[in-house]
ModelCIF file with pLDDT and N, C-alpha, C, O atoms, coordinates in Angstrom:
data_MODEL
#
_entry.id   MODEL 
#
_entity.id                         1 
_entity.type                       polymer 
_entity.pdbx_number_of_molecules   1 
#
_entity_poly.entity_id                      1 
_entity_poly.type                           'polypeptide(L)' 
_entity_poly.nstd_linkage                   no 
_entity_poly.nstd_monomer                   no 
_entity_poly.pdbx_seq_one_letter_code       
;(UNK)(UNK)(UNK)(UNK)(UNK)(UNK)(UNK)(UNK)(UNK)(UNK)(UNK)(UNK)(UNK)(UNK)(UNK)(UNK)
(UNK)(UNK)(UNK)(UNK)(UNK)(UNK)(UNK)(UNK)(UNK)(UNK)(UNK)(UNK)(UNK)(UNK)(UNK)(UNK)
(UNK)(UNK)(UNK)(UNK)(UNK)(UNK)(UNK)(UNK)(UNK)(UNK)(UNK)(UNK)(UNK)(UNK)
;
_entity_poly.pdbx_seq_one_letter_code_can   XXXXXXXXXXXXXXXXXXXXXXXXXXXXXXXXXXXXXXXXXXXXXX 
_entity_poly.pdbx_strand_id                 A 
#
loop_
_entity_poly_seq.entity_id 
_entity_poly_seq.num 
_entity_poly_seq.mon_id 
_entity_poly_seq.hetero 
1 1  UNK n 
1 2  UNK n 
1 3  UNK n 
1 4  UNK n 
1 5  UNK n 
1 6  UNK n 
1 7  UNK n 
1 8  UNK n 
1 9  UNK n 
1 10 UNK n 
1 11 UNK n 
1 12 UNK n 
1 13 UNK n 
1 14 UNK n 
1 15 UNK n 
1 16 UNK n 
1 17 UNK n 
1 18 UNK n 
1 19 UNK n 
1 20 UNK n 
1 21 UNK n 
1 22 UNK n 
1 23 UNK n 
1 24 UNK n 
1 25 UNK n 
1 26 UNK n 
1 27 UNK n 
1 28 UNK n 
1 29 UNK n 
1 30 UNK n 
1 31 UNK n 
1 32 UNK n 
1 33 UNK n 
1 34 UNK n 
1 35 UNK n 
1 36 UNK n 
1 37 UNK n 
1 38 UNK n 
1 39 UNK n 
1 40 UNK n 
1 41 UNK n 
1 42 UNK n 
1 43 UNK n 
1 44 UNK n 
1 45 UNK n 
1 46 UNK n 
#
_struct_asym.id          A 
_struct_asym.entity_id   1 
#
loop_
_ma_qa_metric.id 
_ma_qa_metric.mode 
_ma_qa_metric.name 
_ma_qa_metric.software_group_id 
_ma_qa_metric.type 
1 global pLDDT . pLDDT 
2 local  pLDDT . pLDDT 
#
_ma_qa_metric_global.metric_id      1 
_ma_qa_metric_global.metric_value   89.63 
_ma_qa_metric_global.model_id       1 
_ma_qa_metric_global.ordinal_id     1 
#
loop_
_ma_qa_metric_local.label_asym_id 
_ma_qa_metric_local.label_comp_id 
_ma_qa_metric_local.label_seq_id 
_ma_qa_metric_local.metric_id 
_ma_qa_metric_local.metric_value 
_ma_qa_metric_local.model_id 
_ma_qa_metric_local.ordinal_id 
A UNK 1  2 89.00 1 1  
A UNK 2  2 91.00 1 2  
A UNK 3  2 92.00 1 3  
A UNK 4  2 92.00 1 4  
A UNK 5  2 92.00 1 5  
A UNK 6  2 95.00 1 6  
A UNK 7  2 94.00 1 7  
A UNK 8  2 93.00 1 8  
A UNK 9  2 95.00 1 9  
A UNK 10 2 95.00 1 10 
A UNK 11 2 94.00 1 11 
A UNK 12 2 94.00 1 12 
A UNK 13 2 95.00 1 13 
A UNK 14 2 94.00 1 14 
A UNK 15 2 92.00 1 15 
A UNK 16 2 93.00 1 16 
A UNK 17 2 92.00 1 17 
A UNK 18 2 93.00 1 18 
A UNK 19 2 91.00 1 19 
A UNK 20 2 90.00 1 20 
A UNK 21 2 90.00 1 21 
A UNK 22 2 91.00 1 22 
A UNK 23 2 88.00 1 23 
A UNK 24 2 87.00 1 24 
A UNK 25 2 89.00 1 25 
A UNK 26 2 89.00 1 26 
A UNK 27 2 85.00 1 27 
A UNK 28 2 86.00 1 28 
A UNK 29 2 89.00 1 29 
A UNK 30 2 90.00 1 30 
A UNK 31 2 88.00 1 31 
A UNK 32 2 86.00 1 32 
A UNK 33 2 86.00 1 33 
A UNK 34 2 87.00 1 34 
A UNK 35 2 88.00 1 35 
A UNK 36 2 89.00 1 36 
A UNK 37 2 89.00 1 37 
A UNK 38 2 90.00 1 38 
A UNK 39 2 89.00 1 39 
A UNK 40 2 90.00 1 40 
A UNK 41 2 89.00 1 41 
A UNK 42 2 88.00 1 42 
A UNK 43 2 85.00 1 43 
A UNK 44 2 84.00 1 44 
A UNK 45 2 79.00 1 45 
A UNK 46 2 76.00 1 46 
#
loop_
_atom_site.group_PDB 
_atom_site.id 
_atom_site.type_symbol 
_atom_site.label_atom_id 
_atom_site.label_alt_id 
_atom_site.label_comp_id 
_atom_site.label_asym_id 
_atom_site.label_entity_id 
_atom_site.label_seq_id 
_atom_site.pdbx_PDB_ins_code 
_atom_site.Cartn_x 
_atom_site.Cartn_y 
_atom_site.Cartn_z 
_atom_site.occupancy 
_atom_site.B_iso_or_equiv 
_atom_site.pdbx_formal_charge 
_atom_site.auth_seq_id 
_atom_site.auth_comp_id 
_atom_site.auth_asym_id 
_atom_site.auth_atom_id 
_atom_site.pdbx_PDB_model_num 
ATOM 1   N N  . UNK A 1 1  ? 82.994 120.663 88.720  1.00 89.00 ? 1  UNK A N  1 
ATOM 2   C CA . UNK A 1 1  ? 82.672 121.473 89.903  1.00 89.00 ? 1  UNK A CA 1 
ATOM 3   C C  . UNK A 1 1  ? 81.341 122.195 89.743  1.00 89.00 ? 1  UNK A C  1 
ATOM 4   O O  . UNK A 1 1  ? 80.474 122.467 90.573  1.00 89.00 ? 1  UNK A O  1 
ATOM 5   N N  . UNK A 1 2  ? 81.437 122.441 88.348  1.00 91.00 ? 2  UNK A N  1 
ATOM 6   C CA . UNK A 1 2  ? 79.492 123.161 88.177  1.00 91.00 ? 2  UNK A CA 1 
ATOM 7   C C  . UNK A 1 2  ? 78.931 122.524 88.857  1.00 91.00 ? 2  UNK A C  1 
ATOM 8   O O  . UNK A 1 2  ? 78.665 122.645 90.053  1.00 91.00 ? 2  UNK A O  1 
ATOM 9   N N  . UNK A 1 3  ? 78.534 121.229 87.603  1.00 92.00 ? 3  UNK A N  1 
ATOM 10  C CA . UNK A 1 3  ? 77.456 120.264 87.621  1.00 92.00 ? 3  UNK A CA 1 
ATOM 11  C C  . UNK A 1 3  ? 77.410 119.399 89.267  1.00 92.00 ? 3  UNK A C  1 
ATOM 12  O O  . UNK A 1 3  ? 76.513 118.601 89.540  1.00 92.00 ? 3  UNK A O  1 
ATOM 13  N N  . UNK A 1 4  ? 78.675 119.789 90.339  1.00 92.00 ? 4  UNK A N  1 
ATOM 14  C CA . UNK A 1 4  ? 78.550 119.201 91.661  1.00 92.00 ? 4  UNK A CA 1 
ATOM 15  C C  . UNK A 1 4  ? 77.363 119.975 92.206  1.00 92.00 ? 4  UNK A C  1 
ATOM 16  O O  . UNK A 1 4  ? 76.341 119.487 92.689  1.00 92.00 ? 4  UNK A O  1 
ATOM 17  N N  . UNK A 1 5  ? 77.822 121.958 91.969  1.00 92.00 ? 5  UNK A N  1 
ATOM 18  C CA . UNK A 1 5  ? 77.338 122.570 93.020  1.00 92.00 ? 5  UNK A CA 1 
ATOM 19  C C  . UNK A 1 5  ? 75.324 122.545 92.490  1.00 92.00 ? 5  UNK A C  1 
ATOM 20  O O  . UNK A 1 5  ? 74.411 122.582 93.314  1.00 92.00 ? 5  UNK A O  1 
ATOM 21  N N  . UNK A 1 6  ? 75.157 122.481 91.078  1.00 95.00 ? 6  UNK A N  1 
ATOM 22  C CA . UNK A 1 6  ? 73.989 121.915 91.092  1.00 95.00 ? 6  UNK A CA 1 
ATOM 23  C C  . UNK A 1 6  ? 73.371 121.373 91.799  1.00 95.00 ? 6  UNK A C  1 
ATOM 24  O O  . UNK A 1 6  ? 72.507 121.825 92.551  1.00 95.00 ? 6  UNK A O  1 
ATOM 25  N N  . UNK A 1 7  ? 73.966 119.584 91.569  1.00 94.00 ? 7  UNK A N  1 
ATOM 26  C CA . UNK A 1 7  ? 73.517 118.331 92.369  1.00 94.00 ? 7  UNK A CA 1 
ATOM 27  C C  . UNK A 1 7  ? 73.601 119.101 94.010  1.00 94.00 ? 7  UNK A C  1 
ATOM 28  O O  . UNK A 1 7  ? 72.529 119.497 94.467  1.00 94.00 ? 7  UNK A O  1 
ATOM 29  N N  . UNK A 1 8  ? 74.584 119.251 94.664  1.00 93.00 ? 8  UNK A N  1 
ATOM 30  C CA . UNK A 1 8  ? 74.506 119.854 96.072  1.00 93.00 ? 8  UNK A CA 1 
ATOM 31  C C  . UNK A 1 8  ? 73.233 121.038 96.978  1.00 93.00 ? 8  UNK A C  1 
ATOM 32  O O  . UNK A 1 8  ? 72.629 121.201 98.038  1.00 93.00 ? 8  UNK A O  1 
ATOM 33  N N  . UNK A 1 9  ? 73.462 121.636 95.531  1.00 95.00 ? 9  UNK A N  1 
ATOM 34  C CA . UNK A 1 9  ? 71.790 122.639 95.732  1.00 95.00 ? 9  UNK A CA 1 
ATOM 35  C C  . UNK A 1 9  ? 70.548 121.809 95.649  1.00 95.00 ? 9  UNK A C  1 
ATOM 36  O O  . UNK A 1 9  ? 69.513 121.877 96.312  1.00 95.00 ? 9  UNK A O  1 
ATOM 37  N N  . UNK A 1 10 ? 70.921 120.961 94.616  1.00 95.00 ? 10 UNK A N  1 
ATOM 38  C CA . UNK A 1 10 ? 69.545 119.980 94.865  1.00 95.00 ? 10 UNK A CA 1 
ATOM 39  C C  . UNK A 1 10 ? 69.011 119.063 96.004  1.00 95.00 ? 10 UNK A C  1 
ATOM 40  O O  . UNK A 1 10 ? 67.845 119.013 96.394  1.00 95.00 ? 10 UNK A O  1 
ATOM 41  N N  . UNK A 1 11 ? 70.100 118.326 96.480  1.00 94.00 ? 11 UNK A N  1 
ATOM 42  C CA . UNK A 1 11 ? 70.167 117.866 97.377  1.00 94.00 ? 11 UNK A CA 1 
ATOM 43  C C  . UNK A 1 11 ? 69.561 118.876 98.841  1.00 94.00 ? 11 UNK A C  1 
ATOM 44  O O  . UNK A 1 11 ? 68.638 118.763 99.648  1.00 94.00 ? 11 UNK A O  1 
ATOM 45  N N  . UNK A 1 12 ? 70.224 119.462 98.695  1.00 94.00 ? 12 UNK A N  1 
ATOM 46  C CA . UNK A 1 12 ? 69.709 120.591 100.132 1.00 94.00 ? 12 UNK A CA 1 
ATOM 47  C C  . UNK A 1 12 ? 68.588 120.794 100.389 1.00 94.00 ? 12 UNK A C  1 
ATOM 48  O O  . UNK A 1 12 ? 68.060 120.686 101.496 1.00 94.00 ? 12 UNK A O  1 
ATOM 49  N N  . UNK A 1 13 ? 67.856 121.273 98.892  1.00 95.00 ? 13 UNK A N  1 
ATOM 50  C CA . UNK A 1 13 ? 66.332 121.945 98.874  1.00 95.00 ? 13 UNK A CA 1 
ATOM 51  C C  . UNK A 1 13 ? 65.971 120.340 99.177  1.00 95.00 ? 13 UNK A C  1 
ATOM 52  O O  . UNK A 1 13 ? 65.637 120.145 100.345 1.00 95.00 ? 13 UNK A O  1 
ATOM 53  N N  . UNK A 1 14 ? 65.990 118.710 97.985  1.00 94.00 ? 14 UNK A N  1 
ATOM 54  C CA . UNK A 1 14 ? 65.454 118.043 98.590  1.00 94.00 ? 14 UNK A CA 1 
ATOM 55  C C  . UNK A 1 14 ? 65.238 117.344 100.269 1.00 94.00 ? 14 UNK A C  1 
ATOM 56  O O  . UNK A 1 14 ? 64.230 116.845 100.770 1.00 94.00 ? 14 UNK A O  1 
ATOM 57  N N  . UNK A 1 15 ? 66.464 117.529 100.783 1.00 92.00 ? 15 UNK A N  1 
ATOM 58  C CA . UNK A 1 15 ? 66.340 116.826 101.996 1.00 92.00 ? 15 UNK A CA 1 
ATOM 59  C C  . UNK A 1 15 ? 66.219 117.875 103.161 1.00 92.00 ? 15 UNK A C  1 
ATOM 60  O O  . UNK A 1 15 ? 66.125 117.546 104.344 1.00 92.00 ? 15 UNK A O  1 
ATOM 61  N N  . UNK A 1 16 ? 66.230 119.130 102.720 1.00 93.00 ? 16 UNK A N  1 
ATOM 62  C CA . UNK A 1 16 ? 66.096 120.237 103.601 1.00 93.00 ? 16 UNK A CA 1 
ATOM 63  C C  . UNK A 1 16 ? 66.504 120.182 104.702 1.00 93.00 ? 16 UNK A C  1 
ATOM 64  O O  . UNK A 1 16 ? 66.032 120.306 105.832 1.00 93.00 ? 16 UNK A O  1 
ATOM 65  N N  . UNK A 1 17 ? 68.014 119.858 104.004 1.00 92.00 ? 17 UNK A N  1 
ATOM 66  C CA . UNK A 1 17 ? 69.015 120.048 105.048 1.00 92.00 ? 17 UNK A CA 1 
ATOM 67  C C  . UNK A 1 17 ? 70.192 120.990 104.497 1.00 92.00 ? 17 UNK A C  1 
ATOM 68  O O  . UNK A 1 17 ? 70.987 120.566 103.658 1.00 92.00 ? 17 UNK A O  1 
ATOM 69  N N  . UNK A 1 18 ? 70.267 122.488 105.094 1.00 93.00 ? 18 UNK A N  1 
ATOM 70  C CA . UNK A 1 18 ? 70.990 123.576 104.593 1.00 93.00 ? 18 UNK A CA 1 
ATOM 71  C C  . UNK A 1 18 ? 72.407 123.134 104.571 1.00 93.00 ? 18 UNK A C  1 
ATOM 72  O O  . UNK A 1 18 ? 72.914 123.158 103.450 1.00 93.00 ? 18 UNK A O  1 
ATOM 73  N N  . UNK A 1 19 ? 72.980 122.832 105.309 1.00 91.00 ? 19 UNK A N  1 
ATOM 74  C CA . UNK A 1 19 ? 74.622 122.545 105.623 1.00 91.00 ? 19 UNK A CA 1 
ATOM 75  C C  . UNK A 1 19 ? 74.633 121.181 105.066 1.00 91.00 ? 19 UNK A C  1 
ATOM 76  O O  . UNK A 1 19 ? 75.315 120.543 105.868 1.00 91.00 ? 19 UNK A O  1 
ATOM 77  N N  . UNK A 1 20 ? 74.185 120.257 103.971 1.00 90.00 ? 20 UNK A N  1 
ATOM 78  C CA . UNK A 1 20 ? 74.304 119.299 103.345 1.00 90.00 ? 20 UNK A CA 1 
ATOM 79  C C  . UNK A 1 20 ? 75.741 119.197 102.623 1.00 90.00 ? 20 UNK A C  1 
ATOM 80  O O  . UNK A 1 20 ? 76.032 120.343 102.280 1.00 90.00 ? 20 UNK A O  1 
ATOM 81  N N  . UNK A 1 21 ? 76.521 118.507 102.338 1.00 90.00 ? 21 UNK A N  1 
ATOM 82  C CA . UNK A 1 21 ? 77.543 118.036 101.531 1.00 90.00 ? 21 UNK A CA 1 
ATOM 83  C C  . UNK A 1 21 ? 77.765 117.250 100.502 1.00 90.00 ? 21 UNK A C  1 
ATOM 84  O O  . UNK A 1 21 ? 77.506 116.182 101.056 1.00 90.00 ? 21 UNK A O  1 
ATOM 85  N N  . UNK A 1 22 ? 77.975 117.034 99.696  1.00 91.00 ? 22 UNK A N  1 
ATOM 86  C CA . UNK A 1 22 ? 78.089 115.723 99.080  1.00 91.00 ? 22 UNK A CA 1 
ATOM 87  C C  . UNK A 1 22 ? 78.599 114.424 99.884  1.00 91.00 ? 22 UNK A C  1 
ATOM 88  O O  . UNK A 1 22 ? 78.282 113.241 99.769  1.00 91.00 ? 22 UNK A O  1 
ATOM 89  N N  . UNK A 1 23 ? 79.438 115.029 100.677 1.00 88.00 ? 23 UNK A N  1 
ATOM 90  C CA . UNK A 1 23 ? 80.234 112.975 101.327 1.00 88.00 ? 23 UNK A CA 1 
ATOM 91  C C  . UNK A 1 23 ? 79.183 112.754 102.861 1.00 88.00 ? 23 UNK A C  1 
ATOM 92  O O  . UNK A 1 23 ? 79.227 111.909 103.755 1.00 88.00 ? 23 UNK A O  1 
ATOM 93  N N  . UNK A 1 24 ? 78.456 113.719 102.669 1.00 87.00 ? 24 UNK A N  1 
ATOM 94  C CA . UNK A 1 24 ? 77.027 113.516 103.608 1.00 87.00 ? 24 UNK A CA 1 
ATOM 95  C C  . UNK A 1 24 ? 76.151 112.961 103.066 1.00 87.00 ? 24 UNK A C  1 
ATOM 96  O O  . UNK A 1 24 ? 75.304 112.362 103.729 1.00 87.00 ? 24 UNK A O  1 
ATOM 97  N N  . UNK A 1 25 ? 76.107 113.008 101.603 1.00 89.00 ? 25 UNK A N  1 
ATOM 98  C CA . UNK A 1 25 ? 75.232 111.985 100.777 1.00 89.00 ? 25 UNK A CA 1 
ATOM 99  C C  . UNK A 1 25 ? 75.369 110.782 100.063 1.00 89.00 ? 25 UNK A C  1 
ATOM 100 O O  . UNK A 1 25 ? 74.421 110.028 99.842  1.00 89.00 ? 25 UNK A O  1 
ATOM 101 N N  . UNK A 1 26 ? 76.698 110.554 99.642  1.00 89.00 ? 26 UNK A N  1 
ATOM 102 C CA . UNK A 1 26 ? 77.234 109.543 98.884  1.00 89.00 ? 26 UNK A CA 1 
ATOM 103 C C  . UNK A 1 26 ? 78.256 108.889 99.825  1.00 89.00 ? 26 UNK A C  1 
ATOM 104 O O  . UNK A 1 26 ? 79.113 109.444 100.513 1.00 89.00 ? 26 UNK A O  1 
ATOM 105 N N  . UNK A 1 27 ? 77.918 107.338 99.675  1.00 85.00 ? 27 UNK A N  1 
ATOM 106 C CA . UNK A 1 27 ? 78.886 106.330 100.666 1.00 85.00 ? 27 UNK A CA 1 
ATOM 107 C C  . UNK A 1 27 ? 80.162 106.309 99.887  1.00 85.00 ? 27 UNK A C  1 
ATOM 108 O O  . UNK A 1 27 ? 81.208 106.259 100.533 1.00 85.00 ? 27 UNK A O  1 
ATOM 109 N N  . UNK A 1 28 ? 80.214 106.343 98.524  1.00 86.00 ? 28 UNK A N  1 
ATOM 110 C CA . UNK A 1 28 ? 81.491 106.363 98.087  1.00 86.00 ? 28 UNK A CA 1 
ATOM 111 C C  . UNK A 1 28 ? 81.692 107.415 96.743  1.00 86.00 ? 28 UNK A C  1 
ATOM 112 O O  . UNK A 1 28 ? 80.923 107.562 95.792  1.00 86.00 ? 28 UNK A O  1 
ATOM 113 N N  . UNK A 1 29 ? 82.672 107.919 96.943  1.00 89.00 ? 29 UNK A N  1 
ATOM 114 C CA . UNK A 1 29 ? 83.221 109.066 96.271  1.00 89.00 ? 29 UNK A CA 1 
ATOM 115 C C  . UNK A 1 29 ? 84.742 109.034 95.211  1.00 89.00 ? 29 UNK A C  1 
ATOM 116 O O  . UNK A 1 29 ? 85.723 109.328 95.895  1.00 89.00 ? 29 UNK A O  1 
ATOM 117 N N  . UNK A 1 30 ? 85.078 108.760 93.814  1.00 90.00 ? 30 UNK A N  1 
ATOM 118 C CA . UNK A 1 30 ? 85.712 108.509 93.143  1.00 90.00 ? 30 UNK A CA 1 
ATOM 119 C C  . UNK A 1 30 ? 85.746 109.410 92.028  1.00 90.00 ? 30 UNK A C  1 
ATOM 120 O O  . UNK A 1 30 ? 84.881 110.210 91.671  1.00 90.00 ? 30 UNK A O  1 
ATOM 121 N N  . UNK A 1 31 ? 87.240 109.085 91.366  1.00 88.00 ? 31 UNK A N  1 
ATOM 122 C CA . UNK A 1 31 ? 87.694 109.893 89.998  1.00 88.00 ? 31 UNK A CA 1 
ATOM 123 C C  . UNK A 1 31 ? 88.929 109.472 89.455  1.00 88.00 ? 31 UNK A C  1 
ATOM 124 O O  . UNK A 1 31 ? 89.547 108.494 89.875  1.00 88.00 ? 31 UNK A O  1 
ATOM 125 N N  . UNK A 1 32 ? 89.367 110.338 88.351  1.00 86.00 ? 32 UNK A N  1 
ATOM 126 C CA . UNK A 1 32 ? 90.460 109.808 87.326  1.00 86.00 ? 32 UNK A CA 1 
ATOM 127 C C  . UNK A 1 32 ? 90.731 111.250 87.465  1.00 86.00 ? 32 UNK A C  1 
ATOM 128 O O  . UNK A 1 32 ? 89.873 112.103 87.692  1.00 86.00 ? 32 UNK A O  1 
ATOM 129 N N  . UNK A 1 33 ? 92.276 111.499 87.276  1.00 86.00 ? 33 UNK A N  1 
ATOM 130 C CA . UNK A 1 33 ? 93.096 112.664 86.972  1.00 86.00 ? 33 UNK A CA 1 
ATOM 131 C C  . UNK A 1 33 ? 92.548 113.807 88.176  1.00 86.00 ? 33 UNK A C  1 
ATOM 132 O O  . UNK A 1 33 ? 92.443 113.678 89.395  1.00 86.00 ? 33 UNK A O  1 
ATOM 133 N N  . UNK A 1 34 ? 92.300 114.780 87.415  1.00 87.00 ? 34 UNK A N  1 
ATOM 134 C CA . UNK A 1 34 ? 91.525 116.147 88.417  1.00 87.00 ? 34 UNK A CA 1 
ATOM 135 C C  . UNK A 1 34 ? 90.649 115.871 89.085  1.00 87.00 ? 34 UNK A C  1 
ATOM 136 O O  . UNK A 1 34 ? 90.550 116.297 90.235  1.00 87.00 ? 34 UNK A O  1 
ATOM 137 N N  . UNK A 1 35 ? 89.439 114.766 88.303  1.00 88.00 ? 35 UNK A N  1 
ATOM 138 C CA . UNK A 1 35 ? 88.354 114.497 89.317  1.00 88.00 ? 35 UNK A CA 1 
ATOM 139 C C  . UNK A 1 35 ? 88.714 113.448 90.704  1.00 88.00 ? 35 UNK A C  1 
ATOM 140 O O  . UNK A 1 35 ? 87.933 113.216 91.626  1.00 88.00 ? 35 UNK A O  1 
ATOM 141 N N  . UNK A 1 36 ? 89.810 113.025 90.585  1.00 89.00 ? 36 UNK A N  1 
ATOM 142 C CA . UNK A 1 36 ? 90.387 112.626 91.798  1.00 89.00 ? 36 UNK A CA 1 
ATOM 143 C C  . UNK A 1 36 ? 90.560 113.316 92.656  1.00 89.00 ? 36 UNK A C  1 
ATOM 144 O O  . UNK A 1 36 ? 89.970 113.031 93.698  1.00 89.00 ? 36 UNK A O  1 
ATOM 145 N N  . UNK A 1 37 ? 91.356 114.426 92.640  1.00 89.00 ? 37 UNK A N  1 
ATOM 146 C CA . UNK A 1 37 ? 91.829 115.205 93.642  1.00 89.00 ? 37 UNK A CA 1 
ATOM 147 C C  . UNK A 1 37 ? 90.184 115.940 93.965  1.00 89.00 ? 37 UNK A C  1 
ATOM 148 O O  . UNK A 1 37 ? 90.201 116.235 95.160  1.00 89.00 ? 37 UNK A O  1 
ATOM 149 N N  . UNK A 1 38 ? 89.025 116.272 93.449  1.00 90.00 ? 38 UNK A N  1 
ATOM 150 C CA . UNK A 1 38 ? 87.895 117.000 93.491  1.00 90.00 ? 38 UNK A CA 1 
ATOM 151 C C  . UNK A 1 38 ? 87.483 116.083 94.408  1.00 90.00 ? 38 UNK A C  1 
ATOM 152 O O  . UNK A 1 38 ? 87.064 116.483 95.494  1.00 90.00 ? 38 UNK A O  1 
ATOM 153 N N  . UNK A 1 39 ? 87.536 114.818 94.134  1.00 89.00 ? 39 UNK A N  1 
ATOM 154 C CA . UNK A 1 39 ? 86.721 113.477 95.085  1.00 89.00 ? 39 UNK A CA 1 
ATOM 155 C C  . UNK A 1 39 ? 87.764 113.457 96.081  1.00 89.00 ? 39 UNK A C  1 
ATOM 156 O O  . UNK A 1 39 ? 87.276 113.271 97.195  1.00 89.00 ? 39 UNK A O  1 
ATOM 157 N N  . UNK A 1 40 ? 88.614 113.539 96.090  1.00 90.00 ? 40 UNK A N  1 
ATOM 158 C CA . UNK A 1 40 ? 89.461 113.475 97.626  1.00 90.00 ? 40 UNK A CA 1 
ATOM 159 C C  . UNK A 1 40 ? 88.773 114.686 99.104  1.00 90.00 ? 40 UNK A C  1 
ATOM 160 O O  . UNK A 1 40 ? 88.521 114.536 100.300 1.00 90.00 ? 40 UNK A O  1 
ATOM 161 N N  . UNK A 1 41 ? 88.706 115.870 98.071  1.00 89.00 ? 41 UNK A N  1 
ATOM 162 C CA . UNK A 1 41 ? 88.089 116.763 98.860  1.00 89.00 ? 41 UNK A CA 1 
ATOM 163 C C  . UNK A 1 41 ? 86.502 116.868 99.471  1.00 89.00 ? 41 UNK A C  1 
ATOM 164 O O  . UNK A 1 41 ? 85.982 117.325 100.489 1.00 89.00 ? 41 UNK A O  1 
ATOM 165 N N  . UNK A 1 42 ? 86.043 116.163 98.228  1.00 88.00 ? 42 UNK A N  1 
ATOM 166 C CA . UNK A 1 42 ? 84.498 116.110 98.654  1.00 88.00 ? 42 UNK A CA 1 
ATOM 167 C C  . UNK A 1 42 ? 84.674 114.767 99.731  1.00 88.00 ? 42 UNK A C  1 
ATOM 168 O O  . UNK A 1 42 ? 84.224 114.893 100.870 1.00 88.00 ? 42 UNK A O  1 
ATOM 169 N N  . UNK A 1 43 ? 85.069 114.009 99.492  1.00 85.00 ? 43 UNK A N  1 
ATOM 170 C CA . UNK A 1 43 ? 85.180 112.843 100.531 1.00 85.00 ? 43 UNK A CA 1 
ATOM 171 C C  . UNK A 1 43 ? 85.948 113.196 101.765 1.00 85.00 ? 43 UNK A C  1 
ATOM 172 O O  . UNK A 1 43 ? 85.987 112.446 102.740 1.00 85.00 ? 43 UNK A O  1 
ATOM 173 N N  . UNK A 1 44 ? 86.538 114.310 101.709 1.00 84.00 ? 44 UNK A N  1 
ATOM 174 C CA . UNK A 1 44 ? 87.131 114.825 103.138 1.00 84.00 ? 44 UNK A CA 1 
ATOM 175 C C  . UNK A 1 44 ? 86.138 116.025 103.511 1.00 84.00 ? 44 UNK A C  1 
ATOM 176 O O  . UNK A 1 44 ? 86.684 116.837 104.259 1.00 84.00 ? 44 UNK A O  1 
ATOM 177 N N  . UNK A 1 45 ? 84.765 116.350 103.163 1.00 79.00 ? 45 UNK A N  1 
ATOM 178 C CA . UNK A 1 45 ? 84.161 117.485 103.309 1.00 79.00 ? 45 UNK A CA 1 
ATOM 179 C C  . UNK A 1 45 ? 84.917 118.782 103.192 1.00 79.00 ? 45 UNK A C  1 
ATOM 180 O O  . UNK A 1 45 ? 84.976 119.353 104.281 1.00 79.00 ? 45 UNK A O  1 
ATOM 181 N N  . UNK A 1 46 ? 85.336 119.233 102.503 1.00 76.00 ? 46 UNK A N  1 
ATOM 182 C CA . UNK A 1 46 ? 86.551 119.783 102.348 1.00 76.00 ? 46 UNK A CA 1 
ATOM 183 C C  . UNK A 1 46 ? 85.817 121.265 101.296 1.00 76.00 ? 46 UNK A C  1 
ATOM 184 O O  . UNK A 1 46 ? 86.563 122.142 100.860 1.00 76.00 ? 46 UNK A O  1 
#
């Protein structure tokens, strides 16, 4: 969840788009155990 909200801040400043998401950036979104349920949510904008 850190290393997401990083990448997500990065993303924003690069595409300078404030309300950016991750499943606004990535076509597909995956995981094992916890990072499953983390990718369920990011893939539901959640």
């Amino acid at each position: 969840l850190e290393y997401l909200d990083v990448i997500e801040t990065l993303l924003r400043q690069r595409t300078g788009r404030a309300n950016l998401v991750l499943c606004d950036y990535f076509d597909l979104i995956g995981g094992t155990s916890t990072d499953s349920i983390i990718a369920a949510a990011l893939a539901c904008g959640l």
